[in-house]
N, C-alpha and C. Protein backbone atom coordinates (compact mmCIF):
# COMPACT_ATOMS: atom_id res chain seq x y z
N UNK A 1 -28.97 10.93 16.08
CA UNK A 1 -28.73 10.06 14.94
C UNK A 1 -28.06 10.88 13.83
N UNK A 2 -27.52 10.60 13.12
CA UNK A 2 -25.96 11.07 11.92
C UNK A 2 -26.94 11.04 10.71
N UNK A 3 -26.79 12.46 10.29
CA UNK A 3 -27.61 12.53 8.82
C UNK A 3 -27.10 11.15 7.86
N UNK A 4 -27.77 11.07 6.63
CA UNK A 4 -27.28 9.80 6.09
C UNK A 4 -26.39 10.76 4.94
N UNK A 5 -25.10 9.79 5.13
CA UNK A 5 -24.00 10.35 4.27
C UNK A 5 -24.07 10.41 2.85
N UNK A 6 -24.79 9.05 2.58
CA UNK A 6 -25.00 9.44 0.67
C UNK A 6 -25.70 10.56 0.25
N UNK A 7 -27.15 10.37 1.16
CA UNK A 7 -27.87 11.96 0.64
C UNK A 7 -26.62 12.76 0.88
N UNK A 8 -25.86 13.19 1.48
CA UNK A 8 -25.61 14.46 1.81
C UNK A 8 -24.34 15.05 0.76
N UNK A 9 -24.09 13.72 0.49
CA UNK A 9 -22.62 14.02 -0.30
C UNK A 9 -23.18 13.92 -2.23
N UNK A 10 -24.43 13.11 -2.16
CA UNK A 10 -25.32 13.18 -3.60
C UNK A 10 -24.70 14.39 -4.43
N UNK A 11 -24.80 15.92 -3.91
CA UNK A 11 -25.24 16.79 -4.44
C UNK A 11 -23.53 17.22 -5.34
N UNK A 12 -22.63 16.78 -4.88
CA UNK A 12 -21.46 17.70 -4.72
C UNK A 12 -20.48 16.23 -6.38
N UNK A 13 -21.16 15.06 -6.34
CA UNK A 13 -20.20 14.27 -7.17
C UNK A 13 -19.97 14.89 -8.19
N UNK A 14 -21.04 15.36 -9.11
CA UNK A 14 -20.86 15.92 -10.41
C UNK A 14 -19.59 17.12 -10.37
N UNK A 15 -19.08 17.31 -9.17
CA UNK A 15 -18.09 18.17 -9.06
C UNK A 15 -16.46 17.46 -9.16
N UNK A 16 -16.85 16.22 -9.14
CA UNK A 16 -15.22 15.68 -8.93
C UNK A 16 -14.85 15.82 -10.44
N UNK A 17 -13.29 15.68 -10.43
CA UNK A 17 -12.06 15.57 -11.77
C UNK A 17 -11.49 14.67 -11.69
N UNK A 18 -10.49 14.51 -12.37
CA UNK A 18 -9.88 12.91 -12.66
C UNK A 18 -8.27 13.63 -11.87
N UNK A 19 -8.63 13.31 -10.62
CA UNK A 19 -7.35 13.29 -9.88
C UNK A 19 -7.62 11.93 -9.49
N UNK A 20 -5.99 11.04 -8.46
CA UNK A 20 -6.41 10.28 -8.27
C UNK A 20 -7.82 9.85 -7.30
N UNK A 21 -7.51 10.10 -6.59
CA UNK A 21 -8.45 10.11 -5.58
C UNK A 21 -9.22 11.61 -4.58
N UNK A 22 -10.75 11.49 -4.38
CA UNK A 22 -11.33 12.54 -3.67
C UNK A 22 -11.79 12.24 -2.99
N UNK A 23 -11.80 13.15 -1.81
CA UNK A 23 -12.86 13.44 -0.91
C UNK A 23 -14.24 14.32 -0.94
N UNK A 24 -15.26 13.92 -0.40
CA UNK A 24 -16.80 14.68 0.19
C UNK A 24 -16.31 14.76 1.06
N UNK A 25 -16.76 16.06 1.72
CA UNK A 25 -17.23 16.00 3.18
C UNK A 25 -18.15 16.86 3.24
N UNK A 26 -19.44 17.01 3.40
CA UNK A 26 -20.38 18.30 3.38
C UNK A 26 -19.97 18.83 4.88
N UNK A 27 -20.12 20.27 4.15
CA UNK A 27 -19.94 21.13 5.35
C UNK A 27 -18.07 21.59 5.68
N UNK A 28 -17.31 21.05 4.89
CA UNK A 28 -16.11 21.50 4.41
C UNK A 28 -16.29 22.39 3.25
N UNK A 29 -15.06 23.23 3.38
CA UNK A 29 -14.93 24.65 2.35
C UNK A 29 -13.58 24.35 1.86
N UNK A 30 -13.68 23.71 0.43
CA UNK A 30 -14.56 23.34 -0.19
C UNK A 30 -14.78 21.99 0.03
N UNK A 31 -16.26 21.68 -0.26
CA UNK A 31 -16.80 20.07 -0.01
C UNK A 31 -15.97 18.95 -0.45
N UNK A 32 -15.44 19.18 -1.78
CA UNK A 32 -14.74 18.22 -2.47
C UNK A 32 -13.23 18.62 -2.76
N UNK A 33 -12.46 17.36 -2.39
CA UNK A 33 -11.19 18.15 -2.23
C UNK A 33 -10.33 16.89 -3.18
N UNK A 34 -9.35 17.17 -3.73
CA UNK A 34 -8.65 15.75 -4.81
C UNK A 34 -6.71 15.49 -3.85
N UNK A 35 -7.43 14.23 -4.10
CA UNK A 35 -5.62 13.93 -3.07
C UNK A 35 -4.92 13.01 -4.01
N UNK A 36 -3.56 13.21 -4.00
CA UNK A 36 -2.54 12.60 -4.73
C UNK A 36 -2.35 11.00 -4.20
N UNK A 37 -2.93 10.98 -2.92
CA UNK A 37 -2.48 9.23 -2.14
C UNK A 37 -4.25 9.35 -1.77
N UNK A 38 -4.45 7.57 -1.30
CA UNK A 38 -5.36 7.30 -0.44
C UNK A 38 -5.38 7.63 0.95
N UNK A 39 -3.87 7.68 1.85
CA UNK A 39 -4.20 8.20 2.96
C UNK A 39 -4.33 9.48 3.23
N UNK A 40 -4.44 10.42 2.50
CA UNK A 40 -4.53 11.47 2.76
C UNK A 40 -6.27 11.65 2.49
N UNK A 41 -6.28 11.41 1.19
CA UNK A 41 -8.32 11.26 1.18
C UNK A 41 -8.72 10.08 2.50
N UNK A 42 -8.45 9.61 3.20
CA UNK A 42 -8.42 8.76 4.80
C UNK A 42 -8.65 9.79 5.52
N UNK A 43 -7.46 10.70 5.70
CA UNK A 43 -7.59 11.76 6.93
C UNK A 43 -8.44 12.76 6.61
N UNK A 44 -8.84 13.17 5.27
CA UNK A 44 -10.05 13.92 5.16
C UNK A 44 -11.10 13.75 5.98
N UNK A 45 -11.18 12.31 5.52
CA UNK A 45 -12.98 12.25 6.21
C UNK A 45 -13.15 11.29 7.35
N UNK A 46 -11.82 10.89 7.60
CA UNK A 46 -11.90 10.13 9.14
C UNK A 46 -11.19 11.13 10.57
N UNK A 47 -10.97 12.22 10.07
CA UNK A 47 -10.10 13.53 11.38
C UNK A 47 -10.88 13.40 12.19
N UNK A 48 -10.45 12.85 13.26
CA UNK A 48 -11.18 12.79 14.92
C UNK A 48 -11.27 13.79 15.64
N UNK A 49 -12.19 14.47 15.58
CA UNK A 49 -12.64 15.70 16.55
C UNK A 49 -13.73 14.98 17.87
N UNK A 50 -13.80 15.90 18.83
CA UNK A 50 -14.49 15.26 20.16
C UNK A 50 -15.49 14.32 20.10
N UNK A 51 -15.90 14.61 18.88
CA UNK A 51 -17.60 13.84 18.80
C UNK A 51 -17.17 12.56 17.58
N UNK A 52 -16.02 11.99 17.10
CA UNK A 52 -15.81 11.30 16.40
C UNK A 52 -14.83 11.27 14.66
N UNK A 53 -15.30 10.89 14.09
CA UNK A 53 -15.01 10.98 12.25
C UNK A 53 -15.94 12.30 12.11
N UNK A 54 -14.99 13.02 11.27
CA UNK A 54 -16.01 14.10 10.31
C UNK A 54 -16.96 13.65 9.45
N UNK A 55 -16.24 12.07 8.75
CA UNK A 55 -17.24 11.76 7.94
C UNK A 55 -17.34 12.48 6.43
N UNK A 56 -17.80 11.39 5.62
CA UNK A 56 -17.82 12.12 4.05
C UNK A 56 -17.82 10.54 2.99
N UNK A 57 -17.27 10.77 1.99
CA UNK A 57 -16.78 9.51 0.54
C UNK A 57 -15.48 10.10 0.38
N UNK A 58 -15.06 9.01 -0.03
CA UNK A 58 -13.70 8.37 -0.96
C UNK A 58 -13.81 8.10 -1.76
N UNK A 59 -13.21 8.32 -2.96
CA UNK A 59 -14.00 7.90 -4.57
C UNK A 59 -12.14 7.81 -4.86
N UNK A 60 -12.55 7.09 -5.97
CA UNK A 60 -10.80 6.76 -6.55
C UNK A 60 -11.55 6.91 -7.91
N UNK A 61 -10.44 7.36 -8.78
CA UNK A 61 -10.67 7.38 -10.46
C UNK A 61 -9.98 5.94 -11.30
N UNK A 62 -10.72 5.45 -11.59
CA UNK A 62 -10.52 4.30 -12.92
C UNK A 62 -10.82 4.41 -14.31
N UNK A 63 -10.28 3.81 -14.79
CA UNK A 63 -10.85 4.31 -16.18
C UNK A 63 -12.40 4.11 -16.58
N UNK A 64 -13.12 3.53 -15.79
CA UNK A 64 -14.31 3.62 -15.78
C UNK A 64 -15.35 4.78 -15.12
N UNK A 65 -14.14 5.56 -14.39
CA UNK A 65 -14.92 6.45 -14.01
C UNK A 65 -14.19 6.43 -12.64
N UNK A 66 -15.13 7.58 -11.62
CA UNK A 66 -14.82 7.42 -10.25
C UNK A 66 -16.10 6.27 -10.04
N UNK A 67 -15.23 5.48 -8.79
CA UNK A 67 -15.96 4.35 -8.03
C UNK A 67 -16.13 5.15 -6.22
N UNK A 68 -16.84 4.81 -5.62
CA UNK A 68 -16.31 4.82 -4.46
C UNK A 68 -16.39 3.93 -3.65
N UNK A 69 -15.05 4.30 -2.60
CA UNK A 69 -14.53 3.36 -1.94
C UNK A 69 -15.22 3.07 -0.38
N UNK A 70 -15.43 4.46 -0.01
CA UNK A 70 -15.83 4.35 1.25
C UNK A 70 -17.03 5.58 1.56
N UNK A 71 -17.45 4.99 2.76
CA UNK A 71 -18.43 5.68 2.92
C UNK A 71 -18.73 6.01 4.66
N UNK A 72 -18.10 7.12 5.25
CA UNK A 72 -17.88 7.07 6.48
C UNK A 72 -18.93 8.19 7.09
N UNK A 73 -20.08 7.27 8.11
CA UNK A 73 -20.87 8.57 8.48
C UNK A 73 -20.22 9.16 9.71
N UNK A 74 -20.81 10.55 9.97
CA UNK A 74 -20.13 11.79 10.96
C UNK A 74 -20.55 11.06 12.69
N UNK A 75 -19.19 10.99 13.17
CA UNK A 75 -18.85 10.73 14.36
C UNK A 75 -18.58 9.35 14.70
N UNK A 76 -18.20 8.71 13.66
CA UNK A 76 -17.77 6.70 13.78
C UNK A 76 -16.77 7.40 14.61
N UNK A 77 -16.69 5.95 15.47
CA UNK A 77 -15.48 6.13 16.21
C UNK A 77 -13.93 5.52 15.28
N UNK A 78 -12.48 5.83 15.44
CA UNK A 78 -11.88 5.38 14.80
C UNK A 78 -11.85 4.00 14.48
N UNK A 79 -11.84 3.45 15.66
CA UNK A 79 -11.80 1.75 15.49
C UNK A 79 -12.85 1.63 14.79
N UNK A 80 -13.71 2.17 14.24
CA UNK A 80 -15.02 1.20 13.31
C UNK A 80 -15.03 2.18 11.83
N UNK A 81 -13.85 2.79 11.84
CA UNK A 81 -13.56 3.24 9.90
C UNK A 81 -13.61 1.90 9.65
N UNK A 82 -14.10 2.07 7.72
CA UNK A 82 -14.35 1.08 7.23
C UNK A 82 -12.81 0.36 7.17
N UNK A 83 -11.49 1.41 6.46
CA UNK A 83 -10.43 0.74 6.50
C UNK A 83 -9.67 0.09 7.46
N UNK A 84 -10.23 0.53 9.00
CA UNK A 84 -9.87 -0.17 10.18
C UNK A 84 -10.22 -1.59 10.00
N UNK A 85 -11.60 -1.39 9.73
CA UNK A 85 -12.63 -2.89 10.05
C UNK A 85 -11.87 -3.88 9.14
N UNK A 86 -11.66 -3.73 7.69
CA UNK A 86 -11.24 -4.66 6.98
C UNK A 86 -9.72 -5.09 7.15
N UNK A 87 -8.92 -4.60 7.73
CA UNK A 87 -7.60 -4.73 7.93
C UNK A 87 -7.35 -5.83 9.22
């Protein structure tokens, strides 16, 4: 069973900046990483290695703050990313 992704990524938010968009991924060096597009914070935390998604959050910056968008636990298969499912 897949640790639960909110605990795991909890610890690391107070670390994001006002880029557009970031990635979590615990257990990446470094955990939190800031991307200029959405698909690139996508391939962060959906990269298919043998056992599935790496897994992590997507947070986008608004003027309200960061929101996040997604929430992908470690080893979804591609077809069941959240941005797959809704499309």
């Amino acid at each position: 069973m897949s640790p639960d992704m909110e605990a795991q990524c909890a610890r690391y938010r107070a670390k994001l900046k006002s880029e557009p968009y970031a990635s979590i991924v615990p257990g990446r060096r470094p955990e939190v990483k800031y991307h200029a597009g959405l698909g690139l914070a996508k391939l962060a935390v959906g990269y298919q290695g043998f056992r599935g998604a790496r897994g992590g959050e997507i947070y986008e910056y608004t003027p309200d703050g960061w929101t996040l968008l997604y929430r992908v636990e470690s080893g979804t298969p591609m077809a069941e990313l959240p941005w797959r499912v809704e499309a």
